[in-house]
Protein backbone atom coordinates (compact mmCIF):
# COMPACT_ATOMS: atom_id res chain seq x y z
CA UNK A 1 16.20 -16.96 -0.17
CA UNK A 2 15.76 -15.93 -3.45
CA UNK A 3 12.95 -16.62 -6.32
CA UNK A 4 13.73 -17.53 -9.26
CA UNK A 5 10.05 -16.39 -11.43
CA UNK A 6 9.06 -15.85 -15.22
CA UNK A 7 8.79 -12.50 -16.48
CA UNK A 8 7.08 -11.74 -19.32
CA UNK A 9 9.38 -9.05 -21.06
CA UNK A 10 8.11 -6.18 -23.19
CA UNK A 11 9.70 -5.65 -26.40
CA UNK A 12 8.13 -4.03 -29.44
CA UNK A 13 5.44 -5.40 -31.40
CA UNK A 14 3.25 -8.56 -30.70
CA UNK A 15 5.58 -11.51 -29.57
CA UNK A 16 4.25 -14.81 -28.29
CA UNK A 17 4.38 -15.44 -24.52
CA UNK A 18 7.18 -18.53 -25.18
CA UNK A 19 8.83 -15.41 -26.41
CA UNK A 20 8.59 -13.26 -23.61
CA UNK A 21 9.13 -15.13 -20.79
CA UNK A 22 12.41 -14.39 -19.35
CA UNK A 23 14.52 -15.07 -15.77
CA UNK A 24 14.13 -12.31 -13.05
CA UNK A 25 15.42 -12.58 -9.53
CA UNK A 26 13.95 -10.35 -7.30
CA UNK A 27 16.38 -11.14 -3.67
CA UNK A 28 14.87 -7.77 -2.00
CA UNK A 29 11.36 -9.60 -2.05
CA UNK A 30 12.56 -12.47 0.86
CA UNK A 31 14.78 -10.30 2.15
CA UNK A 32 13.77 -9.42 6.25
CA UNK A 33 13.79 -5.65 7.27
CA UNK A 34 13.19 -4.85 10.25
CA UNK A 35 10.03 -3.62 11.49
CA UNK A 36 9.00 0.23 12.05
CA UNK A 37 6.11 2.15 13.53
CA UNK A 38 5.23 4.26 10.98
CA UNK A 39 2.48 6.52 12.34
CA UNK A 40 -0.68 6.58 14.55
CA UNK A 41 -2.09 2.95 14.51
CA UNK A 42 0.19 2.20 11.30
CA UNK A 43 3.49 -0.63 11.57
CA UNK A 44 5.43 -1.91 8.45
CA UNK A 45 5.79 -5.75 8.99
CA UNK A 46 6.76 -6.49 5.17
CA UNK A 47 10.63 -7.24 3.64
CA UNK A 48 13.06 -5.08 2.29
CA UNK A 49 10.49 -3.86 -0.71
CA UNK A 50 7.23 -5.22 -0.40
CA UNK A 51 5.15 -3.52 1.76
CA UNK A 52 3.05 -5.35 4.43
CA UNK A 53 1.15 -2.75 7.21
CA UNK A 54 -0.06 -3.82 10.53
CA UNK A 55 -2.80 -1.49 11.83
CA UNK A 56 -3.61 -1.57 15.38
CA UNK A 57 -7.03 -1.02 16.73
CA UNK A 58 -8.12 -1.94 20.10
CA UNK A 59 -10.41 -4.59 18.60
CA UNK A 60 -7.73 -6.41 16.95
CA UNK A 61 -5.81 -5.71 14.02
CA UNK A 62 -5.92 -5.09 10.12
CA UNK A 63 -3.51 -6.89 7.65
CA UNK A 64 -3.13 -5.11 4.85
CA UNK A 65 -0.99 -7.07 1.85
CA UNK A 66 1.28 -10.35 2.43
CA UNK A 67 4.20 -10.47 0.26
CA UNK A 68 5.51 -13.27 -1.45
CA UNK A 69 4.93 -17.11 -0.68
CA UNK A 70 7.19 -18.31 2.03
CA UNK A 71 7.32 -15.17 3.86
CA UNK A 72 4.87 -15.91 6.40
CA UNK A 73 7.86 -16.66 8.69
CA UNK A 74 9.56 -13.04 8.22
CA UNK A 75 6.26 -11.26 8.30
CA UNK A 76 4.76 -12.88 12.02
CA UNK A 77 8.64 -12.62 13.60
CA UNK A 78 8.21 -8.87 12.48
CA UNK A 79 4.55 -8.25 14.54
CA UNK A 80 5.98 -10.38 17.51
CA UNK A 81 9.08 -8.50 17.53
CA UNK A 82 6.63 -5.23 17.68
CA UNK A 83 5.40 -6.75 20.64
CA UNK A 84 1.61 -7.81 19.05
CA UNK A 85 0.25 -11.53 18.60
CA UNK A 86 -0.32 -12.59 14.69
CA UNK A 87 -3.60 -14.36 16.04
CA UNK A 88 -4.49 -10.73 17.12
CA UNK A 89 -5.35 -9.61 13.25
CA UNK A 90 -8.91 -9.67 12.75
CA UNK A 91 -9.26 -8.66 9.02
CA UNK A 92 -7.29 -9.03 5.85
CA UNK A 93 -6.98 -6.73 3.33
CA UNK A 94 -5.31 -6.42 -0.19
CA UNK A 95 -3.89 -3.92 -2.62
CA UNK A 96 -4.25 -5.96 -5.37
CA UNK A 97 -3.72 -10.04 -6.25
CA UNK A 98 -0.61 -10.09 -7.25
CA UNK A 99 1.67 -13.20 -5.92
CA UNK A 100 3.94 -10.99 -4.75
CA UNK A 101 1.73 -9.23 -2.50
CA UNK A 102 -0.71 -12.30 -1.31
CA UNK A 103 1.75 -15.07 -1.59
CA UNK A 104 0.95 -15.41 2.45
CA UNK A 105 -2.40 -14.76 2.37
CA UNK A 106 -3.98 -18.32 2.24
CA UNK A 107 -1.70 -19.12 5.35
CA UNK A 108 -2.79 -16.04 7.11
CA UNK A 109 -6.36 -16.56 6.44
CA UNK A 110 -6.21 -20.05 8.32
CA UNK A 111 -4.26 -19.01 10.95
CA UNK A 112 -5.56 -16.28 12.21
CA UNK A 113 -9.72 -16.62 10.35
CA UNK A 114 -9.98 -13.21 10.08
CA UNK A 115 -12.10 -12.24 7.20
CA UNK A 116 -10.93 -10.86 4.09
CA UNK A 117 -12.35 -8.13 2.06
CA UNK A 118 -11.39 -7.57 -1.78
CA UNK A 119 -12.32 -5.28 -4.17
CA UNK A 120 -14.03 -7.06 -7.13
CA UNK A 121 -12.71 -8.42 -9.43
CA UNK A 122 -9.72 -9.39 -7.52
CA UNK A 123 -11.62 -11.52 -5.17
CA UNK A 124 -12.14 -14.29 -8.78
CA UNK A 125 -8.12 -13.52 -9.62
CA UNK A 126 -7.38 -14.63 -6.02
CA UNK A 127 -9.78 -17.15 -6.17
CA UNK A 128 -8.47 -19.43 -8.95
CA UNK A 129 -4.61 -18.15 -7.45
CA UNK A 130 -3.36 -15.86 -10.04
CA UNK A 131 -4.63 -18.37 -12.57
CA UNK A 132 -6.94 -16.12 -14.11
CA UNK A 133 -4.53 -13.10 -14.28
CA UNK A 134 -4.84 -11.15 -17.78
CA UNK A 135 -0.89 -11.43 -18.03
CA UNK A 136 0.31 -14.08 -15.77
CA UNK A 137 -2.51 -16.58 -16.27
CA UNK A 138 -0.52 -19.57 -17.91
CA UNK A 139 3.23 -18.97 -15.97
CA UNK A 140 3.00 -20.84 -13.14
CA UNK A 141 5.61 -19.07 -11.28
CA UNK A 142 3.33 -16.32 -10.53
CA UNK A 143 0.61 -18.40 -8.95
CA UNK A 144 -0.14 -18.96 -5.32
CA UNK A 145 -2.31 -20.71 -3.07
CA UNK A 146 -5.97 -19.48 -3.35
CA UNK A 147 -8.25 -18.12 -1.14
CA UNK A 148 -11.97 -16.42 -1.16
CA UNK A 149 -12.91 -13.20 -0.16
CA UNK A 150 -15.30 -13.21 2.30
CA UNK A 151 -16.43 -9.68 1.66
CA UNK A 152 -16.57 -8.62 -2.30
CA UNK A 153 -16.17 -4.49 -1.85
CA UNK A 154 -16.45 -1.76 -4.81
CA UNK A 155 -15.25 1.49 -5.15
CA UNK A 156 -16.22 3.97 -1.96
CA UNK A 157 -16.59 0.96 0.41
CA UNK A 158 -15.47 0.79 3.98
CA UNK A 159 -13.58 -1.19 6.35
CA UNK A 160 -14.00 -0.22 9.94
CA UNK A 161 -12.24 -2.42 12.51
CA UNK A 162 -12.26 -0.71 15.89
CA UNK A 163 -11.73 2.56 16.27
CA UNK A 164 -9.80 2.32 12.35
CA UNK A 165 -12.34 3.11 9.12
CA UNK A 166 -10.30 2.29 5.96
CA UNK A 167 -11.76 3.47 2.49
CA UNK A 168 -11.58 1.25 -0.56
CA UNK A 169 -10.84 3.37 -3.75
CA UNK A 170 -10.98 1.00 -6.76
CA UNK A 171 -8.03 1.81 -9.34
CA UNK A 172 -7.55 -0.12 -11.61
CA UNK A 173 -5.17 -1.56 -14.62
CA UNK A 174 -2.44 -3.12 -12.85
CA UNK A 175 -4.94 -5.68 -11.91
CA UNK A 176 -8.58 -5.02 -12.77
CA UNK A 177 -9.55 -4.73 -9.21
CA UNK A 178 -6.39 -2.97 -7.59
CA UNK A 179 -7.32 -1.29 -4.81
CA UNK A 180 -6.10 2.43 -3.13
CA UNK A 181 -6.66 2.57 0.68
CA UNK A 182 -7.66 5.77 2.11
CA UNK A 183 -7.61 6.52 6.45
CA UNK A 184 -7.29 9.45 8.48
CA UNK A 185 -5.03 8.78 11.58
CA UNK A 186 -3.68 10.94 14.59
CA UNK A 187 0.13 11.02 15.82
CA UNK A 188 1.56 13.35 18.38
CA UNK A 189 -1.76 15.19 18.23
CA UNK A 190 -1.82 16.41 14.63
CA UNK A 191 -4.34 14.69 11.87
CA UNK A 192 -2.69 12.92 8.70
CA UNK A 193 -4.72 11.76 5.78
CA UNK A 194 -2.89 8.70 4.38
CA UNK A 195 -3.15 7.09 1.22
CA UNK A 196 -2.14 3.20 0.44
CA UNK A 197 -1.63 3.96 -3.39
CA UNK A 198 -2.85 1.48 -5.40
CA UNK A 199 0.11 0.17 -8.14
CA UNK A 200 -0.46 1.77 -11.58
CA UNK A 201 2.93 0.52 -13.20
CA UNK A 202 2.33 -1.27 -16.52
CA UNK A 203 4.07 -4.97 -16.24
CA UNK A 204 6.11 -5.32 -18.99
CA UNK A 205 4.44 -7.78 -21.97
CA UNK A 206 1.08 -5.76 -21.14
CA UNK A 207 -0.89 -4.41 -24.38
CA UNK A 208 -2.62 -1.08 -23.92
CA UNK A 209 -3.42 -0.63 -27.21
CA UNK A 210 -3.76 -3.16 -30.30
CA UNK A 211 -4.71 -6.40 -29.03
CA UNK A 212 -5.24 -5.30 -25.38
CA UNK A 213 -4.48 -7.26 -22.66
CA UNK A 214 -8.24 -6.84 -21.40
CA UNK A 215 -10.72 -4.38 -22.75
CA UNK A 216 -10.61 -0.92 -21.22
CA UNK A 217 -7.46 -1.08 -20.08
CA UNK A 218 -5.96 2.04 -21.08
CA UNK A 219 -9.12 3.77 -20.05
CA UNK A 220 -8.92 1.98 -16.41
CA UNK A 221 -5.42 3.19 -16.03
CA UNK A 222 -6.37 6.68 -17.28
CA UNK A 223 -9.11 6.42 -14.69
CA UNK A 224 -6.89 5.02 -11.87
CA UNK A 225 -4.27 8.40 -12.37
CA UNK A 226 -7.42 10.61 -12.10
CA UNK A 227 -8.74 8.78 -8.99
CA UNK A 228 -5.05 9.28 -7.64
CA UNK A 229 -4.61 13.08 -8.36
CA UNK A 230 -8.25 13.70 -6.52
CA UNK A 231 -6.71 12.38 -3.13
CA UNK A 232 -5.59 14.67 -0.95
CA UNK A 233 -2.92 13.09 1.05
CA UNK A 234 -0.51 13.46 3.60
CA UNK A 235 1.68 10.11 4.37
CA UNK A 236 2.34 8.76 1.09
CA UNK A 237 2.77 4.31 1.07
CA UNK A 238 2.10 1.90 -1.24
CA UNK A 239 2.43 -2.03 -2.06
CA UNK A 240 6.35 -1.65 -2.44
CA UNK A 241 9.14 -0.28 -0.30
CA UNK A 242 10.62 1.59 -3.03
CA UNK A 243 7.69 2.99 -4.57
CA UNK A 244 7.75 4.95 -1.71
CA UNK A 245 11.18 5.81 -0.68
CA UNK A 246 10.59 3.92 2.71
CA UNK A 247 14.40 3.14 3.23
CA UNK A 248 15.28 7.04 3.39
CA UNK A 249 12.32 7.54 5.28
CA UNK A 250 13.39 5.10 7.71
CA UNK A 251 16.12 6.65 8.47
CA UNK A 252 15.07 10.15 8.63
CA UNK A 253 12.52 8.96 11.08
CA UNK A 254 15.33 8.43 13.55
CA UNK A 255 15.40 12.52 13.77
CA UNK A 256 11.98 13.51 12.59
CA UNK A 257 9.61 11.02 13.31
CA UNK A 258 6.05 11.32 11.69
CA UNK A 259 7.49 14.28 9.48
CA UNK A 260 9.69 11.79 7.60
CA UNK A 261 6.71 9.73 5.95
CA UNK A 262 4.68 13.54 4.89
CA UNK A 263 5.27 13.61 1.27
CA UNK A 264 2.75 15.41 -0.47
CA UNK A 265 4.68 16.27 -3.05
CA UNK A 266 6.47 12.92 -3.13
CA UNK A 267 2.78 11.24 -3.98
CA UNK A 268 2.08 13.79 -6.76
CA UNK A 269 5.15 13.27 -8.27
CA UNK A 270 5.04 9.53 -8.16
CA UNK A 271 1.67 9.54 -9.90
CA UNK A 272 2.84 11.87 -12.43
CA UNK A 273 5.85 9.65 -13.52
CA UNK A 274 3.70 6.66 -14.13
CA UNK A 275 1.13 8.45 -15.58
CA UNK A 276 3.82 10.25 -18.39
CA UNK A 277 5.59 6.40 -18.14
CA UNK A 278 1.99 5.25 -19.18
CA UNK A 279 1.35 7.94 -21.69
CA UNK A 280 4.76 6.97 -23.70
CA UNK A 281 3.99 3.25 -23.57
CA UNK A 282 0.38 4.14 -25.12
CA UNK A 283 2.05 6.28 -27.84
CA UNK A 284 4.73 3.51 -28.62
CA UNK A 285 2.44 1.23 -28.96
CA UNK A 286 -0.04 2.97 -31.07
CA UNK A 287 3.04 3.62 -33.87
């Protein structure tokens, strides 16, 4: 299936949104992958590129992300077909409330009433369904069902189900509570630090500058690269398959395993593109 959604496109100077809204089809988004043990306690469950994790802990599991609305079907066929039960996830986490990463959540929150942590303040954007969004807010395309956090976390907090911990690094700008998740895991008895990384691409029709599209922005991105850099890291993932180079990966996992996904370098420069991609945006705009 493919969406059909409003994007609001950048072009220079201050445009109304009537003006910006154009057609974008995104067919990758519905599209089923199958899914892959990753590392340690870590599965990918998501479509071709948006990222959903399953991590297993002998207490139940945590659901980190949820793709697009009407995926729900793709994502629990992917766990089952891993051999776990969907009604075994016992907390739901978020990178950031975006539709296209919590267009399931709402359905995965009833079915399985695990609780959901969220780092503020995404937990009011997902609240009123993307309706609040500093970009999206009045194109209805990007909304989604609603839900409430039942935990409200800030930067530095912890999620611990099991024998898992998961750190919440706030990093935001892409939304104002976008979230980095930090864990240590163990695979064929070596350590990995891993590192969720938090989106820090600037949507096109966002204002960094004159007329921001909140205030602070351009400092919270600045903030968010900074945050980024400090992390050492090992396995490099993030909200979207290609962010990360997961299809390559995939398939170099067939012959290396674990050593596929450990991309230092990969994660450094990733941050450093967006981060010179943000830096030319800022000066463009500022002319």
């Amino acid at each position: 299936m493919r969406l059909l959604i409003a994007l609001m496109c950048l072009v220079a100077g201050a445009v109304s949104a009537a003006e910006r809204v154009v057609a974008f089809d995104v067919p990758e988004w519905h599209q089923p992958t199958p899914p892959l043990h990753i590392a340690g306690p870590i599965y990918y469950v998501g479509t071709k590129d948006l990222a959903v994790y399953l991590i297993v802990t002998p207490a139940g599991h945590i659901m980190l992300d949820g793709a697009v609305p009407g995926t729900q079907s793709l994502i629990e066929a992917s766990i089952r077909q891993l051999g776990f039960d969907p009604r075994d996830i016992h907390q739901l986490i978020i990178s950031h409330a975006h539709f296209d990463h919590v267009g399931t959540l709402a359905y995965f929150r009833k079915f399985t009433q695990a609780p959901l942590a969220v780092m503020a303040p995404d937990d009011e954007l997902l609240k009123s369904g993307g309706r609040a969004d500093y970009l999206y807010a009045d194109l209805e395309a990007f909304h989604f069902d609603p839900v409430s956090a039942d935990r409200v976390l800030k930067d530095g907090d912890t999620v611990t189900l099991g024998n898992v911990t998961m750190t919440a690094r706030h990093t935001p700008g892409h939304t104002r509570g976008c979230t980095t998740w930090v864990m240590n895991i163990s695979d064929g008895g070596k350590d990995y630090r891993v590192v969720f990384a938090g989106s820090t691409s600037v949507n096109p029709g966002t204002q960094l500058v004159q007329a921001p599209s909140y205030p602070g922005i351009a400092d919270d991105y600045r903030h968010s690269f900074d945050v980024l850099a400090s992390l050492q890291t090992d396995l490099f993932l993030s909200a979207h398959a290609s962010f990360f180079g997961f299809a390559s990966k995939r398939e170099r996992a067939k012959r290396e395993g674990v050593a596929a996904f450990v991309d230092p370098q990969g994660y450094a420069s990733a941050n450093n593109a967006k981060k010179a991609a943000f830096e030319a945006l800022v000066a463009k705009q500022s002319q």
